[in-house]
PDB file of N, CA and C in Angstrom:
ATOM      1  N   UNK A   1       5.562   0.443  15.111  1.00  0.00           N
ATOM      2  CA  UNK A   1       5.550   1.249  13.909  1.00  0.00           C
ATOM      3  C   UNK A   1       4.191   1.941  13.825  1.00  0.00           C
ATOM      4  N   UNK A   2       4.581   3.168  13.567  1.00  0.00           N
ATOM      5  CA  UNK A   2       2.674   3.583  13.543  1.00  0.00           C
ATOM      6  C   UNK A   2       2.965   4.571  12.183  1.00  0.00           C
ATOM      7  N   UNK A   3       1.695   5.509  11.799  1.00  0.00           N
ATOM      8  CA  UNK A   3       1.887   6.136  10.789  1.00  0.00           C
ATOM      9  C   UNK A   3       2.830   6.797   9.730  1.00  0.00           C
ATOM     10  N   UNK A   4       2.991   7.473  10.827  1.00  0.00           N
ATOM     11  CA  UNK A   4       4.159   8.533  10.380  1.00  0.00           C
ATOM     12  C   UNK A   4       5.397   7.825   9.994  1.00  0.00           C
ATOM     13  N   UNK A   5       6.132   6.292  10.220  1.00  0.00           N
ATOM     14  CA  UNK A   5       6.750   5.971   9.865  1.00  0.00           C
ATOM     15  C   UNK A   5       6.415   4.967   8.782  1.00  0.00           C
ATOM     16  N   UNK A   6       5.117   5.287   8.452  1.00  0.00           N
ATOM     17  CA  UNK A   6       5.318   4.351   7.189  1.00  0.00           C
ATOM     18  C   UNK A   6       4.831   5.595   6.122  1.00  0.00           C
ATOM     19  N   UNK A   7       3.930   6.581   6.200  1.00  0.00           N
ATOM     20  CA  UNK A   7       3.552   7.709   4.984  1.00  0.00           C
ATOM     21  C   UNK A   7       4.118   9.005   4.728  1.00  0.00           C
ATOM     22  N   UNK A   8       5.364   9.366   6.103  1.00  0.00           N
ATOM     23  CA  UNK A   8       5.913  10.539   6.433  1.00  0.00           C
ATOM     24  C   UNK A   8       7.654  10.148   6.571  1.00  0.00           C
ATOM     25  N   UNK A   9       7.999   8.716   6.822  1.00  0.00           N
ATOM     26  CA  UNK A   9       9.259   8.469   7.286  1.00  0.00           C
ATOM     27  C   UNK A   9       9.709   8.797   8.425  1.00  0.00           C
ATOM     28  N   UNK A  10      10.747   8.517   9.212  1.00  0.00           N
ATOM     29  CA  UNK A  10      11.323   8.917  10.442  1.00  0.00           C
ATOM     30  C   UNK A  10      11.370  10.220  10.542  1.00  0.00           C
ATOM     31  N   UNK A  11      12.507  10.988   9.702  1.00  0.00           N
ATOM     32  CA  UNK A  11      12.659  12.157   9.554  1.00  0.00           C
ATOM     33  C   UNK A  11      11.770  13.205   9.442  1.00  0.00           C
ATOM     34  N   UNK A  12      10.513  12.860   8.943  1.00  0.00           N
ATOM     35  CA  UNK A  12      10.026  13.827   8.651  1.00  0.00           C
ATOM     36  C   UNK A  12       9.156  14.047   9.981  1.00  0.00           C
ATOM     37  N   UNK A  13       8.685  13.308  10.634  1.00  0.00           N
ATOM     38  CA  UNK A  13       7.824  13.333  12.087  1.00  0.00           C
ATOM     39  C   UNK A  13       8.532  14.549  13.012  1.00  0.00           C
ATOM     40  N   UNK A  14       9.948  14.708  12.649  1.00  0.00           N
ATOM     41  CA  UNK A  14      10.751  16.035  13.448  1.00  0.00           C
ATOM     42  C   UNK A  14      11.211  16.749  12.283  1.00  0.00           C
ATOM     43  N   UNK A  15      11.699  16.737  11.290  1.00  0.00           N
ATOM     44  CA  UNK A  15      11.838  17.885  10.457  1.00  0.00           C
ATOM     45  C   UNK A  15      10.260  18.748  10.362  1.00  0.00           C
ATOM     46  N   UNK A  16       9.265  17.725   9.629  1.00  0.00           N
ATOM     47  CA  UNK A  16       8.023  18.806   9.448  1.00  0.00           C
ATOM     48  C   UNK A  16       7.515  19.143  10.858  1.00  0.00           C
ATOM     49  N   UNK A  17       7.833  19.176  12.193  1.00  0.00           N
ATOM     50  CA  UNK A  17       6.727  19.525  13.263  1.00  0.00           C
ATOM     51  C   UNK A  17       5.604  19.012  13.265  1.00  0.00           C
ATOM     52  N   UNK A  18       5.671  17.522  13.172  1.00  0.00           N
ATOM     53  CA  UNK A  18       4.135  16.868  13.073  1.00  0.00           C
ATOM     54  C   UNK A  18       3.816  16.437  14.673  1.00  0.00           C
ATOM     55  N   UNK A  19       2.798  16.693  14.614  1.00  0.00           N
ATOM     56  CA  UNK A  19       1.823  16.716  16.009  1.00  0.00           C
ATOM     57  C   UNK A  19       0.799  15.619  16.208  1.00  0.00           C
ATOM     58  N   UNK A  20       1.327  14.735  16.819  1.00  0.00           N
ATOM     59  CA  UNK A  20       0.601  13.535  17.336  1.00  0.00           C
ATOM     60  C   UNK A  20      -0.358  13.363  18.439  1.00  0.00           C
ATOM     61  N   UNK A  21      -1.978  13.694  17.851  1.00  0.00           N
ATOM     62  CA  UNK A  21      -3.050  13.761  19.467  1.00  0.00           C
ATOM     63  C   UNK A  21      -3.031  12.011  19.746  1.00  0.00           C
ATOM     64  N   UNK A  22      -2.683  11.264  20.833  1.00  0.00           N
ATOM     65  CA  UNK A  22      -2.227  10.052  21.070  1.00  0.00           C
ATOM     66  C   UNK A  22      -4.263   9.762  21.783  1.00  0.00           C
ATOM     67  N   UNK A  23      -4.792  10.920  22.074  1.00  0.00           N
ATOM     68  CA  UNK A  23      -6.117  10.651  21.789  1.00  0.00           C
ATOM     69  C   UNK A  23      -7.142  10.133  20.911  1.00  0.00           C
ATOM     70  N   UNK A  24      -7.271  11.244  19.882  1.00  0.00           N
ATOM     71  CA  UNK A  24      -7.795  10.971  18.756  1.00  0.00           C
ATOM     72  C   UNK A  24      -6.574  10.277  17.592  1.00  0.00           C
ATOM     73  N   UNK A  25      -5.971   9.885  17.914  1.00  0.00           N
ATOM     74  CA  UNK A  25      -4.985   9.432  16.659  1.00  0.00           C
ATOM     75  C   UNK A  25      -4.904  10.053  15.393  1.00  0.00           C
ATOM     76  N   UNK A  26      -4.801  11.681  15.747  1.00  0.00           N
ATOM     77  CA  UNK A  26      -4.422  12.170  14.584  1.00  0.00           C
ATOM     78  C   UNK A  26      -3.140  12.260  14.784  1.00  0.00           C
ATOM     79  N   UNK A  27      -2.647  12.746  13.436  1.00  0.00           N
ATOM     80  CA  UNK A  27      -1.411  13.538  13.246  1.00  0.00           C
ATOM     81  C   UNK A  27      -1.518  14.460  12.430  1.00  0.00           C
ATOM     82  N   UNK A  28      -1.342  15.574  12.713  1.00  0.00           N
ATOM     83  CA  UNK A  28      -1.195  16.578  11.968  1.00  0.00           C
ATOM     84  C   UNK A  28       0.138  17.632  11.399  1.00  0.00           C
ATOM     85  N   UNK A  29       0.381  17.911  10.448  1.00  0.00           N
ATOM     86  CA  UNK A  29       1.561  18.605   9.652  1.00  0.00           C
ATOM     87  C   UNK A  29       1.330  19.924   8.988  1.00  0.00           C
ATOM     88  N   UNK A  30       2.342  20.513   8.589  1.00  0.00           N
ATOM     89  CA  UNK A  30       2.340  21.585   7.236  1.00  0.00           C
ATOM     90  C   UNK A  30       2.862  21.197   6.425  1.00  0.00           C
ATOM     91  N   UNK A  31       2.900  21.575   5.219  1.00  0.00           N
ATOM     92  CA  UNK A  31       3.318  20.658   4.218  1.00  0.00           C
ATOM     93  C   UNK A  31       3.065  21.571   2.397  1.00  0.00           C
ATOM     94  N   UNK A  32       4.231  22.434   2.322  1.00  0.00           N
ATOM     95  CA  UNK A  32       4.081  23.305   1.430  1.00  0.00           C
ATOM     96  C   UNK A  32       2.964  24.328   1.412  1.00  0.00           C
ATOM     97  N   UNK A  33       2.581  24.889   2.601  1.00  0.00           N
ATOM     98  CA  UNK A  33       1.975  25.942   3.047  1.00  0.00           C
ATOM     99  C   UNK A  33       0.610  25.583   2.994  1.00  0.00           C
ATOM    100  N   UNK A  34       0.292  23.758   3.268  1.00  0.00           N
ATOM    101  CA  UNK A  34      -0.872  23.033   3.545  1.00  0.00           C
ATOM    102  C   UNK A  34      -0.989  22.563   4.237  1.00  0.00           C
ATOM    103  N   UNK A  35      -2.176  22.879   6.033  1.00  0.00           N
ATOM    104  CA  UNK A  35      -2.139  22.120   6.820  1.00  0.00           C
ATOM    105  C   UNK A  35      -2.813  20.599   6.423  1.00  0.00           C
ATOM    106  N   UNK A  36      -2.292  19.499   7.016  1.00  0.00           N
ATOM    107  CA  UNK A  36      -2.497  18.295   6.507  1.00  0.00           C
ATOM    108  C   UNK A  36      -2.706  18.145   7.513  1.00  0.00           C
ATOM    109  N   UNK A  37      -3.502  16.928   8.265  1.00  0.00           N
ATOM    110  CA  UNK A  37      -4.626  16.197   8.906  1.00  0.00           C
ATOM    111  C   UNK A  37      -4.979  14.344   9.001  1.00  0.00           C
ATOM    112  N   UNK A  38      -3.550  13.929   9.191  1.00  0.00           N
ATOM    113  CA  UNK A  38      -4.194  11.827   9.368  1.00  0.00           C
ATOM    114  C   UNK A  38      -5.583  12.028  10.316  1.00  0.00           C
ATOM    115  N   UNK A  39      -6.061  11.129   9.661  1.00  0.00           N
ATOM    116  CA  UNK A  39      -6.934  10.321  10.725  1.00  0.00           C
ATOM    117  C   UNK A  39      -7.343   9.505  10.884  1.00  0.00           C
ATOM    118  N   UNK A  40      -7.345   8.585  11.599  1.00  0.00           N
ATOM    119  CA  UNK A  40      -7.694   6.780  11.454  1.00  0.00           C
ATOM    120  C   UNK A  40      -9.006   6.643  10.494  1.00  0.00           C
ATOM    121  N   UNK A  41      -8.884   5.400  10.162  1.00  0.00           N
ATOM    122  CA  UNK A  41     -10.468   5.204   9.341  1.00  0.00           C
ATOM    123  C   UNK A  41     -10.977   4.494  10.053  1.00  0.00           C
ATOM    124  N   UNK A  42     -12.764   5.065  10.227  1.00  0.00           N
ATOM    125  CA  UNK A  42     -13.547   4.555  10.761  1.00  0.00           C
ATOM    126  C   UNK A  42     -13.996   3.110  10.838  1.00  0.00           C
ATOM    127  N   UNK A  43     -14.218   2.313  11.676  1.00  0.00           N
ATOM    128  CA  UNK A  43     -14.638   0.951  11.852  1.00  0.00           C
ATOM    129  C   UNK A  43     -15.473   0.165  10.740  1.00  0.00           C
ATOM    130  N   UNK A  44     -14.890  -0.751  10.002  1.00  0.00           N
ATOM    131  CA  UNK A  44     -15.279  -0.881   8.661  1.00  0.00           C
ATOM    132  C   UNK A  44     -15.238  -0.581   7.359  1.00  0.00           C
ATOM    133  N   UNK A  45     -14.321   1.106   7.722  1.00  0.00           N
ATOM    134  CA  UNK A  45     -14.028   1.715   6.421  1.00  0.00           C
ATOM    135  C   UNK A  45     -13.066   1.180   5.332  1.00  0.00           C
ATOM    136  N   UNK A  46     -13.050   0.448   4.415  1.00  0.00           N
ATOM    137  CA  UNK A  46     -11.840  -0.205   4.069  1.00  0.00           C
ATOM    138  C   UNK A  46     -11.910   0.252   2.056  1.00  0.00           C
ATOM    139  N   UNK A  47     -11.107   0.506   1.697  1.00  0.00           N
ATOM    140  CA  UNK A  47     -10.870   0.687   0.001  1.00  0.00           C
ATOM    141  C   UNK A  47     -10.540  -0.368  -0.556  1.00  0.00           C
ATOM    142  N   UNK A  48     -10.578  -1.599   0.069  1.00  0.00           N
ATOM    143  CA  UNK A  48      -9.996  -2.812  -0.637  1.00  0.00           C
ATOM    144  C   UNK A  48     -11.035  -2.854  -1.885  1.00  0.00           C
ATOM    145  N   UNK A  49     -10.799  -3.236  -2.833  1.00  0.00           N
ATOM    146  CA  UNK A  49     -12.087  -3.399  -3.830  1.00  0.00           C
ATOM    147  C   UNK A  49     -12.073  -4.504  -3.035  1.00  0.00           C
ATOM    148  N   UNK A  50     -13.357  -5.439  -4.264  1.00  0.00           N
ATOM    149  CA  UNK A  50     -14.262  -7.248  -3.562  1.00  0.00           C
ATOM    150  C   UNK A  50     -14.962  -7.094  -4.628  1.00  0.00           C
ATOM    151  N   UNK A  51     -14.131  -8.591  -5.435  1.00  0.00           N
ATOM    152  CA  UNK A  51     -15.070  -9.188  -6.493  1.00  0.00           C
ATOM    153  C   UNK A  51     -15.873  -9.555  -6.787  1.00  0.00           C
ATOM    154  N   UNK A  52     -17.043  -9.669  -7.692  1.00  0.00           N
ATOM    155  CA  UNK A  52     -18.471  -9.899  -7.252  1.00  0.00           C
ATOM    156  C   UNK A  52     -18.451 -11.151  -7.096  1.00  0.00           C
ATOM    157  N   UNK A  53     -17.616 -12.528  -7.310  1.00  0.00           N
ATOM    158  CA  UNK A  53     -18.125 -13.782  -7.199  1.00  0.00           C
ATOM    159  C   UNK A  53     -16.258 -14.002  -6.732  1.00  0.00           C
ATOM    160  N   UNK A  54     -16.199 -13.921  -5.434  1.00  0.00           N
ATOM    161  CA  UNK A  54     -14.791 -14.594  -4.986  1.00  0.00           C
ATOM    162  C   UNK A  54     -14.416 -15.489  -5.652  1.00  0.00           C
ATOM    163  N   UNK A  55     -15.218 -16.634  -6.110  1.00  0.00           N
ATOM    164  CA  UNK A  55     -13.918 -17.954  -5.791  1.00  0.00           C
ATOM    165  C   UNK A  55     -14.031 -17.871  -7.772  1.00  0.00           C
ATOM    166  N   UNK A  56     -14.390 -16.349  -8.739  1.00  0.00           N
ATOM    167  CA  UNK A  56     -14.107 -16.674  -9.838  1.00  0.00           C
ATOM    168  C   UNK A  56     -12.886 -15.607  -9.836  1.00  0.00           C
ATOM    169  N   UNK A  57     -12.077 -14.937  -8.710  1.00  0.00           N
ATOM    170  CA  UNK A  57     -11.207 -13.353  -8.895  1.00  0.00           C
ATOM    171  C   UNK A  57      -9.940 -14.584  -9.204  1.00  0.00           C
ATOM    172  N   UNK A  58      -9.402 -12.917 -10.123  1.00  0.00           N
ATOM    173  CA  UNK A  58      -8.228 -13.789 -10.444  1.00  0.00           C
ATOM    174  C   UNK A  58      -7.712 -12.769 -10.661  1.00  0.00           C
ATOM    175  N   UNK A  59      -5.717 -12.674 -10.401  1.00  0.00           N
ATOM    176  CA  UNK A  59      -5.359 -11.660 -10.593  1.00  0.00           C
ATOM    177  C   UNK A  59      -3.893 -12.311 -11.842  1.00  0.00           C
ATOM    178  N   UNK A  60      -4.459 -13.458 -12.549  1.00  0.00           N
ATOM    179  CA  UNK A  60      -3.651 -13.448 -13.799  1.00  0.00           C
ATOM    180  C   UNK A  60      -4.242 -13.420 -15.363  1.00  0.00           C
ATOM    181  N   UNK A  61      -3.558 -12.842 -16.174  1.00  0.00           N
ATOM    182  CA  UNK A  61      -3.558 -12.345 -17.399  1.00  0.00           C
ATOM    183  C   UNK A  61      -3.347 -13.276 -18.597  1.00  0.00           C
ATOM    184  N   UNK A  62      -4.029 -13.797 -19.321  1.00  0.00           N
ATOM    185  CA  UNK A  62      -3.730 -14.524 -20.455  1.00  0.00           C
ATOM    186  C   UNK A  62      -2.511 -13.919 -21.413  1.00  0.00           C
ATOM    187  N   UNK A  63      -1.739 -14.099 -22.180  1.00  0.00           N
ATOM    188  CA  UNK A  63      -0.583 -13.294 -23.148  1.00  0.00           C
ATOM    189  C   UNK A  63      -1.308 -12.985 -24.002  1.00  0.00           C
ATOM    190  N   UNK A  64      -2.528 -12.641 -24.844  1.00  0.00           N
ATOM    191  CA  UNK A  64      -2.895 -11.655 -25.998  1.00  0.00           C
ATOM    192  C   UNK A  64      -3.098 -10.645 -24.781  1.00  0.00           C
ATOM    193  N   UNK A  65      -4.084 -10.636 -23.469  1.00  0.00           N
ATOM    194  CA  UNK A  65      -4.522  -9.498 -22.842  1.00  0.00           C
ATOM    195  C   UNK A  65      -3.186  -8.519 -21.907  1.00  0.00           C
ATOM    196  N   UNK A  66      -2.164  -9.240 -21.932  1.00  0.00           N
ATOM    197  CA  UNK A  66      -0.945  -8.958 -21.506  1.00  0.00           C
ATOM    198  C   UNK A  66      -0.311  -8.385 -22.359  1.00  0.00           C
ATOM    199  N   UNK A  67      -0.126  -8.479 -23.597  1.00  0.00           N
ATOM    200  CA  UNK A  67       0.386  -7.436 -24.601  1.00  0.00           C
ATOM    201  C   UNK A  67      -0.600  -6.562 -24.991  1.00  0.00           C
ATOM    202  N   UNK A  68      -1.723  -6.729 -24.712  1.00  0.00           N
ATOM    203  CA  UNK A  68      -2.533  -5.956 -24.999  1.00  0.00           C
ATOM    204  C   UNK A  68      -2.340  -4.577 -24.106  1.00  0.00           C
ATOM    205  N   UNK A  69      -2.007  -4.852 -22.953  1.00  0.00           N
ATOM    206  CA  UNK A  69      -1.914  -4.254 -21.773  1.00  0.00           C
ATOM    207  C   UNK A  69      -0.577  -3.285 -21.721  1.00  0.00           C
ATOM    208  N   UNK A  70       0.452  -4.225 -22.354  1.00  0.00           N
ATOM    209  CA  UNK A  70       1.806  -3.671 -22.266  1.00  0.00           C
ATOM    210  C   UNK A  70       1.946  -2.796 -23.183  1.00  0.00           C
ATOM    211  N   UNK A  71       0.866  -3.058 -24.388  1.00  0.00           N
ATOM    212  CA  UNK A  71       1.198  -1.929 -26.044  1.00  0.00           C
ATOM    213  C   UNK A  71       0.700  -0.379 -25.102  1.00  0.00           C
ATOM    214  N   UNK A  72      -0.633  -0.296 -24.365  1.00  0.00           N
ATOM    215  CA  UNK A  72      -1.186   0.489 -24.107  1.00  0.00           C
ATOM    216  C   UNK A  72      -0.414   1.235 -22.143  1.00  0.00           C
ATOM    217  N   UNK A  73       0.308   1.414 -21.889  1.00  0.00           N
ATOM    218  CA  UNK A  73       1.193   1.422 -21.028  1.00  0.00           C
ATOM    219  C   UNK A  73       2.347   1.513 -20.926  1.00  0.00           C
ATOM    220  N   UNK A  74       2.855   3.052 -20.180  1.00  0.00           N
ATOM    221  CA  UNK A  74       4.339   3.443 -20.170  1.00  0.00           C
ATOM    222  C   UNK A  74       4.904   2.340 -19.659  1.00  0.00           C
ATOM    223  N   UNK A  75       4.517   2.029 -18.659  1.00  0.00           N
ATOM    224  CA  UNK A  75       5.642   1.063 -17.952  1.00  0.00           C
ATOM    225  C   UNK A  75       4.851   0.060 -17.341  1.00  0.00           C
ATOM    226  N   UNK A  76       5.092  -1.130 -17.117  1.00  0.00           N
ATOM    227  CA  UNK A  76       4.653  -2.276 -16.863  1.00  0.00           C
ATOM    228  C   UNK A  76       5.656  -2.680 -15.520  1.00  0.00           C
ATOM    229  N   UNK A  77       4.771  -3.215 -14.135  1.00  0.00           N
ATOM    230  CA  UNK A  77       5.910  -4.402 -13.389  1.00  0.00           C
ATOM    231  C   UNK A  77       5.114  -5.879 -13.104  1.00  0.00           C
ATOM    232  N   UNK A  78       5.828  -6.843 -13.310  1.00  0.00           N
ATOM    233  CA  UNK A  78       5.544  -7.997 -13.561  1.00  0.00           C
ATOM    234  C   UNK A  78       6.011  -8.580 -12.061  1.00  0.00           C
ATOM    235  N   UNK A  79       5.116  -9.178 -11.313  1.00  0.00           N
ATOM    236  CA  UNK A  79       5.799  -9.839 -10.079  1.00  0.00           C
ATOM    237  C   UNK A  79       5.997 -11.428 -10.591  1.00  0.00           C
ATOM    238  N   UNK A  80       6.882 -12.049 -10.405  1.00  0.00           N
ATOM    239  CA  UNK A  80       7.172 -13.498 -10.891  1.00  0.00           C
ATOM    240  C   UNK A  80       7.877 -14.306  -9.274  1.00  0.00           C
ATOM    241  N   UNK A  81       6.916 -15.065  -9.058  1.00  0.00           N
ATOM    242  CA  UNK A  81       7.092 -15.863  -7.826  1.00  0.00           C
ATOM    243  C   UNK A  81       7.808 -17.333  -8.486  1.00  0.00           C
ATOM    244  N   UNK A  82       8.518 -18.039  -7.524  1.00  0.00           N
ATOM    245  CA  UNK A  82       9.153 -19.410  -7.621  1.00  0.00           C
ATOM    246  C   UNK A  82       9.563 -19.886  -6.555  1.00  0.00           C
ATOM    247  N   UNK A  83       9.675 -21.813  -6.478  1.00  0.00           N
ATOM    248  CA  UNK A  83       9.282 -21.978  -4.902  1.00  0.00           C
ATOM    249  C   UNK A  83      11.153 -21.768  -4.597  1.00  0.00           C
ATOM    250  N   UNK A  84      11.346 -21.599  -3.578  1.00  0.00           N
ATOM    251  CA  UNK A  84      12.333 -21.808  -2.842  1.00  0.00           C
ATOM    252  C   UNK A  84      12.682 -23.394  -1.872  1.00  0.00           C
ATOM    253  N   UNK A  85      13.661 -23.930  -2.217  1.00  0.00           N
ATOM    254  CA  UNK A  85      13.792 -25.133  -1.415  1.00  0.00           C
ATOM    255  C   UNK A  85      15.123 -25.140  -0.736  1.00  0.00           C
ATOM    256  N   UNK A  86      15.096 -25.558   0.542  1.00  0.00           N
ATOM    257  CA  UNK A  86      16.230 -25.357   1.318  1.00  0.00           C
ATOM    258  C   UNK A  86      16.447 -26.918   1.406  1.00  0.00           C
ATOM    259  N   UNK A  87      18.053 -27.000   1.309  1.00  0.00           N
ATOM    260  CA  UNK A  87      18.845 -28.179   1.196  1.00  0.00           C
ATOM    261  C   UNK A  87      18.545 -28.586   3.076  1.00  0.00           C
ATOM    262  N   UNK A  88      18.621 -29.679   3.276  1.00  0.00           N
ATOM    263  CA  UNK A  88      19.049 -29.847   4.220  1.00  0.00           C
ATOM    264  C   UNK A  88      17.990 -29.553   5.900  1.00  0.00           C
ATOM    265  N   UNK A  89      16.877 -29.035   4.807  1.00  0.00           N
ATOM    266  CA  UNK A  89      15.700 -28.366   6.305  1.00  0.00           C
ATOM    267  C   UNK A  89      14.573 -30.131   6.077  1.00  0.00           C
ATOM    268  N   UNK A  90      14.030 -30.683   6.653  1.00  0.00           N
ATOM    269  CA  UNK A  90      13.212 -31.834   6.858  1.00  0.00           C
ATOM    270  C   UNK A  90      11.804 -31.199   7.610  1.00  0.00           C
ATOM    271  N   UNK A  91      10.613 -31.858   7.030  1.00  0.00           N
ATOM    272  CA  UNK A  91       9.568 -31.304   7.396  1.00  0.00           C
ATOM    273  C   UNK A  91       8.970 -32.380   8.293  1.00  0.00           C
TER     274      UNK A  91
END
């Protein structure tokens, strides 16, 4: 799987005429009368944010700051995890 099938889709890698330098790992397109331009990110380059004190990050919400959140916000998605147990599997 490489780019184009995850930010462009299958289709579009041959509908738009996108051009893959297998050198430089670009890809390049048109795209509403805009040439467009991938290009790998440089060694280290990363957008992840990083919390100032790891082991205090947390990515859950108390319920006043959660309605607080939801009054101020078109739309809200809530991910809700639960364990799964399989009958019959032995560890």
């Amino acid at each position: 799987m490489d780019a184009c099938h995850l930010l462009l889709g299958r289709p579009w890698q041959f509908d738009k005429s996108v051009s893959h330098d297998r050198r430089t790992k670009k890809y390049s397109f048109t795209h509403k009368g805009l040439k467009i331009v991938l290009v790998p990110n440089r060694d280290g380059d990363t957008n992840e944010p990083r919390p100032a004190n790891p082991a205090s990050a947390t990515n859950l919400l108390s319920l006043a700051r959660f309605q607080e959140e939801l009054h101020d916000a078109e739309f809200m998605f809530a991910l809700v995890g639960r364990e799964v147990v399989e009958e019959g599997v032995t560890s």
